[in-house]
C-alpha atoms as a PDB file:
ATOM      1  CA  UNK A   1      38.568  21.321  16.946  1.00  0.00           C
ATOM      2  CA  UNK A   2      38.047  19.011  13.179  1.00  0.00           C
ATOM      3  CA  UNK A   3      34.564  18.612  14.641  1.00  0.00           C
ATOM      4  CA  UNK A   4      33.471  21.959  15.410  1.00  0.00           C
ATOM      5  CA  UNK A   5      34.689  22.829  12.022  1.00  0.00           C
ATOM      6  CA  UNK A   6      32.958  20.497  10.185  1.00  0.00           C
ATOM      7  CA  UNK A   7      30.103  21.354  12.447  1.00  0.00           C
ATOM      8  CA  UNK A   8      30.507  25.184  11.690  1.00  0.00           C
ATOM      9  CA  UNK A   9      30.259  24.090   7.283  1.00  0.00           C
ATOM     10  CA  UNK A  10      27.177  22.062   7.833  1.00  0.00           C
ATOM     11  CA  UNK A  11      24.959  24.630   9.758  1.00  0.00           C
ATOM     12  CA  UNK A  12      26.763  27.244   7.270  1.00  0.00           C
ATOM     13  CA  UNK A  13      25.386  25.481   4.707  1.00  0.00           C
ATOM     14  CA  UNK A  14      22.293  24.307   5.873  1.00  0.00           C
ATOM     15  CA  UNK A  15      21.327  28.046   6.420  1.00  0.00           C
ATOM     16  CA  UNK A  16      22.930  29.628   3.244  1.00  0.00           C
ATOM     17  CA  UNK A  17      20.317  27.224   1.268  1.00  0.00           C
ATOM     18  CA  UNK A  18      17.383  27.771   3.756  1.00  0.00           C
ATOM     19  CA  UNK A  19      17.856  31.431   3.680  1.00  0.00           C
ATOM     20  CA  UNK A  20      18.119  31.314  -0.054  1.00  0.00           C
ATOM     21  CA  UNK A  21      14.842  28.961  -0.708  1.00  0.00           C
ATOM     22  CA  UNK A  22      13.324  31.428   2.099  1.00  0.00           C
ATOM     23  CA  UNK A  23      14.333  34.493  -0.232  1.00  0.00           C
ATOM     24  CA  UNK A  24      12.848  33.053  -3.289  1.00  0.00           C
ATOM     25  CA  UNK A  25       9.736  32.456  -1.694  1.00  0.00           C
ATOM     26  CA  UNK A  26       9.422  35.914  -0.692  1.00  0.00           C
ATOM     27  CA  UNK A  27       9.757  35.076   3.365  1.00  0.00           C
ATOM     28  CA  UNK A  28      12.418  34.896   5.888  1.00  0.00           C
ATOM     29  CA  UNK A  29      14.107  31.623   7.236  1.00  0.00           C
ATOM     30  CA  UNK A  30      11.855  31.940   9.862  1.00  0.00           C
ATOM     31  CA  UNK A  31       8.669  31.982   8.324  1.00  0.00           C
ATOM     32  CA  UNK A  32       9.547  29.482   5.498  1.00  0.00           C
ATOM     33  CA  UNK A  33      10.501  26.888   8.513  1.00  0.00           C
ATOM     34  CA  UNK A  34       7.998  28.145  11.136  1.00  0.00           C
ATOM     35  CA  UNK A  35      10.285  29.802  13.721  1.00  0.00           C
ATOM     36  CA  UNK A  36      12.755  33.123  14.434  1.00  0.00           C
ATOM     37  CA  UNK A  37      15.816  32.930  13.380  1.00  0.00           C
ATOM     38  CA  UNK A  38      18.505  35.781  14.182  1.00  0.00           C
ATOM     39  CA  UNK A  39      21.716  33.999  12.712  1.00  0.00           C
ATOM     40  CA  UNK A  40      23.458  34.113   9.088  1.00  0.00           C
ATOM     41  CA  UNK A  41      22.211  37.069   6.712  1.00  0.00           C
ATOM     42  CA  UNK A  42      20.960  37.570   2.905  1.00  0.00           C
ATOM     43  CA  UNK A  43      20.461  39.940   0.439  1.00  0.00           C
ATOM     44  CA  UNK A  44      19.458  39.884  -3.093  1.00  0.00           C
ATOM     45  CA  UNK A  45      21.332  41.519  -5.565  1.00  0.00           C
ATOM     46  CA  UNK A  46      19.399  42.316  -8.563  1.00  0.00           C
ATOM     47  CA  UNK A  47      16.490  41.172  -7.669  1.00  0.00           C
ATOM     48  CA  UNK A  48      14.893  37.704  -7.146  1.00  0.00           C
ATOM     49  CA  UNK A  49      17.631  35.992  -5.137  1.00  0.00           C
ATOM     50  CA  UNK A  50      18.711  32.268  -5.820  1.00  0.00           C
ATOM     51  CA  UNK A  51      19.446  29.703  -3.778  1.00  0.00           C
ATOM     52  CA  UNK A  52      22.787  29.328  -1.317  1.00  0.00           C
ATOM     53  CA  UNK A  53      23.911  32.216  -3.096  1.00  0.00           C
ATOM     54  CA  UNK A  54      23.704  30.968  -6.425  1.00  0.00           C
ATOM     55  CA  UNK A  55      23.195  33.147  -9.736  1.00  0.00           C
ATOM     56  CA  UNK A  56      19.551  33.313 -10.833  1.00  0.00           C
ATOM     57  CA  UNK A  57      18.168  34.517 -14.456  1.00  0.00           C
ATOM     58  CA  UNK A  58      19.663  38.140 -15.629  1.00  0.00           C
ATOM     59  CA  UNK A  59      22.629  37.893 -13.232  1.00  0.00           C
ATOM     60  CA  UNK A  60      20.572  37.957 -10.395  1.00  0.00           C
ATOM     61  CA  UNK A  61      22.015  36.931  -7.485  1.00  0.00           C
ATOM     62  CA  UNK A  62      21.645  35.954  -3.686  1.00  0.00           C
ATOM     63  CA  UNK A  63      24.677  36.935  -0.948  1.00  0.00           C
ATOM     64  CA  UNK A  64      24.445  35.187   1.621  1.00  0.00           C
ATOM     65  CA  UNK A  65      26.329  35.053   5.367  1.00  0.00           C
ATOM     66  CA  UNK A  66      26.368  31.892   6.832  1.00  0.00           C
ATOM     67  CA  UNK A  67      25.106  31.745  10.760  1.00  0.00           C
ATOM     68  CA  UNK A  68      28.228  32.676  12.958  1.00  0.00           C
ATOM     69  CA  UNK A  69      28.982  30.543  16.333  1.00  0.00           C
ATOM     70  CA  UNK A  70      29.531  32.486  19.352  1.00  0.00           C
ATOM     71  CA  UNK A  71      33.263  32.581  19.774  1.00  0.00           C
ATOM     72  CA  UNK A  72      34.660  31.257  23.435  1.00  0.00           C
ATOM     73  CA  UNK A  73      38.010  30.958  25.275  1.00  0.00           C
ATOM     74  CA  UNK A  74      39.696  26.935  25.681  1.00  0.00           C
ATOM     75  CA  UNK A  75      41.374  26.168  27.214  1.00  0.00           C
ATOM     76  CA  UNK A  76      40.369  27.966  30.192  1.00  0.00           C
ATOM     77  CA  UNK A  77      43.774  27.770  32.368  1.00  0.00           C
ATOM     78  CA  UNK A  78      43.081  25.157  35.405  1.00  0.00           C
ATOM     79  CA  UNK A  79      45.589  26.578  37.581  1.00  0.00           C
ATOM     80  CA  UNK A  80      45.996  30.162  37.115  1.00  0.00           C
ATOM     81  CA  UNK A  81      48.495  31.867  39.670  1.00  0.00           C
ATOM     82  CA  UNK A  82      49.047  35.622  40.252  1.00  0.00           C
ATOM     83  CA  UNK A  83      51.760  37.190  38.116  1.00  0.00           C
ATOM     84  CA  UNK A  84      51.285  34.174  35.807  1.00  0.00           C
ATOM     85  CA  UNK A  85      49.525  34.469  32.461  1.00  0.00           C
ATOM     86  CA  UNK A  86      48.326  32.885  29.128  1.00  0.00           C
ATOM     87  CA  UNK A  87      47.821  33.777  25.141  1.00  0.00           C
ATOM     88  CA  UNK A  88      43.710  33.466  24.613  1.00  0.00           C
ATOM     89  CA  UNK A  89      42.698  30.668  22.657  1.00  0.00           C
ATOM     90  CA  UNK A  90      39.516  32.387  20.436  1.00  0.00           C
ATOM     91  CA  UNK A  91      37.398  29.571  18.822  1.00  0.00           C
ATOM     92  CA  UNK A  92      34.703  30.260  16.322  1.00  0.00           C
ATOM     93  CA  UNK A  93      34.165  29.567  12.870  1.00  0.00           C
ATOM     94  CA  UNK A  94      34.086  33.384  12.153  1.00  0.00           C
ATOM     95  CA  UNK A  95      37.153  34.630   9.769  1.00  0.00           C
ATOM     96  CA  UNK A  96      37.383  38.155  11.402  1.00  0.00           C
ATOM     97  CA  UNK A  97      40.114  39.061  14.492  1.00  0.00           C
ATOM     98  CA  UNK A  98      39.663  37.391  17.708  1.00  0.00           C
ATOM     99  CA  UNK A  99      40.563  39.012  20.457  1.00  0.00           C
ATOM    100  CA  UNK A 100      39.257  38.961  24.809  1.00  0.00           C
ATOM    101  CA  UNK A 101      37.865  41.590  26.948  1.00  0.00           C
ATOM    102  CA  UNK A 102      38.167  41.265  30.496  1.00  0.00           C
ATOM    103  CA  UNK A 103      35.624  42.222  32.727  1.00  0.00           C
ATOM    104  CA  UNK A 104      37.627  42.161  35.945  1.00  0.00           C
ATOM    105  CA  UNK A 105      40.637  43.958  35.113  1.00  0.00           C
ATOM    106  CA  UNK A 106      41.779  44.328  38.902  1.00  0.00           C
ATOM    107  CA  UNK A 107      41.892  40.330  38.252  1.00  0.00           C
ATOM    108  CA  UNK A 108      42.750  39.735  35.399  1.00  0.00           C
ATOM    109  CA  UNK A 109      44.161  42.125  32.271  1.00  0.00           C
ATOM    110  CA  UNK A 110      44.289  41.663  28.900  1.00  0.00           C
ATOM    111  CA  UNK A 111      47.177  43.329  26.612  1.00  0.00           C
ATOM    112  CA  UNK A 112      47.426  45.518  24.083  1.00  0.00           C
ATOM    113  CA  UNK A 113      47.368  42.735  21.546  1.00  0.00           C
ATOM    114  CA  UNK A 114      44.304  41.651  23.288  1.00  0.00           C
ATOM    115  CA  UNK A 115      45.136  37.986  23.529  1.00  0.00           C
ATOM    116  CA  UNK A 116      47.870  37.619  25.956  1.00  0.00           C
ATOM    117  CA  UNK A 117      45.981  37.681  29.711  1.00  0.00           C
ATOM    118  CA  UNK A 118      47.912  38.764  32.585  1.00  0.00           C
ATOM    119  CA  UNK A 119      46.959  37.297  36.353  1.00  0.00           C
ATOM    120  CA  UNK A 120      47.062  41.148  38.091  1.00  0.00           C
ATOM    121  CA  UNK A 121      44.687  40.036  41.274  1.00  0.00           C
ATOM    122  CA  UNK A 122      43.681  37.021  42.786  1.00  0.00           C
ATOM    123  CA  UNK A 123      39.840  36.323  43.179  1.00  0.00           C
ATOM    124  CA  UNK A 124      37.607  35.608  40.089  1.00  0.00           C
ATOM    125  CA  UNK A 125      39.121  36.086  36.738  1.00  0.00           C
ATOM    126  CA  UNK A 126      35.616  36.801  33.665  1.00  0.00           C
ATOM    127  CA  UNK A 127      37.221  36.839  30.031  1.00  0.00           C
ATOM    128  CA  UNK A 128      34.536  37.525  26.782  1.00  0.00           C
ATOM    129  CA  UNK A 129      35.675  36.060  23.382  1.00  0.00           C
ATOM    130  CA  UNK A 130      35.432  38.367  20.271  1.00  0.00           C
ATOM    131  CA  UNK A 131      35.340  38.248  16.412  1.00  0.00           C
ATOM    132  CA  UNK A 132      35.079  41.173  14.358  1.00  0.00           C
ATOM    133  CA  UNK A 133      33.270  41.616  11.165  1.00  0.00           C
ATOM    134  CA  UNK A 134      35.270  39.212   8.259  1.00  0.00           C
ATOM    135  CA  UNK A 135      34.754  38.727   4.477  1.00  0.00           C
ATOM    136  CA  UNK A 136      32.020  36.095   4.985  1.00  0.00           C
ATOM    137  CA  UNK A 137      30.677  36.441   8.425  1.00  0.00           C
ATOM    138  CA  UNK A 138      29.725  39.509  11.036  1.00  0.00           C
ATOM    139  CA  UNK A 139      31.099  40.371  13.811  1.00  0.00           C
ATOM    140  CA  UNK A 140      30.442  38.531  17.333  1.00  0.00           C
ATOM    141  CA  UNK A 141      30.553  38.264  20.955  1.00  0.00           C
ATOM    142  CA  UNK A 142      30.675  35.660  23.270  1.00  0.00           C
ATOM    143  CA  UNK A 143      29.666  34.969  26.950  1.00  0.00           C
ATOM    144  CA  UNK A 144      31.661  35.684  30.209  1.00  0.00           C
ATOM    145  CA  UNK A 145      33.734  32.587  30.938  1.00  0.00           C
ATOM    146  CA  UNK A 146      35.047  32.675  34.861  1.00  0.00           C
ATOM    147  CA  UNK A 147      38.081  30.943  36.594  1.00  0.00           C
ATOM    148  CA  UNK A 148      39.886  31.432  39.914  1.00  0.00           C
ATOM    149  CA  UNK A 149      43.375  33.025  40.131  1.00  0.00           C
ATOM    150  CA  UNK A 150      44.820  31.885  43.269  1.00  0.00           C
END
């Protein structure tokens, strides 16, 4: 998990300064480096924006939101049994609340506290990781990740 977080500070990075040198060239990330980009945000507070949210001349300034990874579940349980359940792991580098969604509740149900999975069904168990909206980062939603419940 070190290395996905150390992963998660250099894209941060790497995008709050791209975004920023984007922003003072009057373009987007994606035309300043020559392709779309949909992740991390910026806005310029007082006009021209500086770089990696820096100050600029006149209090100017840039806020930026570093690019989010898509939270996921791990460990996935290897051997999940009816009646039996597990507490969600959430990994992401976003600082809102994690929290599941199941898409086969007959299979598998998620509690009130939305981490804690209960096995309800046997068949094919699909769980979606979730972070909500934080101080430095939006919210997000990850992919359906399936295992069996025997």
């Amino acid at each position: 998990m070190k290395d996905l977080a150390k992963l998660g500070a250099v894209v941060a990075l790497a995008a709050g300064t791209f975004a920023g040198l984007a922003s003072m060239a009057g373009g987007s990330v994606g035309r300043v480096l020559g392709f779309q980009s949909t992740v991390g945000s910026c806005s310029t507070v007082g006009g021209r924006s500086g770089v990696g949210g820096q100050s600029t001349a006149g209090g100017r300034s840039n806020v930026c939101k570093p690019p989010l990874l898509a939270p996921f579940v791990a460990p996935l349980p290897a051997h999940a049994t009816l009646h039996g359940s597990f507490v969600a792991s959430v990994h992401t580098n976003g600082d809102g609340t994690r929290y599941v969604t199941s898409s086969t509740p007959s299979i598998c149900a998620v509690g009130s506290e939305r981490l804690t999975v209960s096995f309800v069904g046997v068949g094919t168990c699909s769980l979606s990781a979730h972070v909500t909206a934080g101080a430095r980062y939006g919210s997000a939603d990850g992919g359906p990740q399936s295992f069996a419940v025997g």
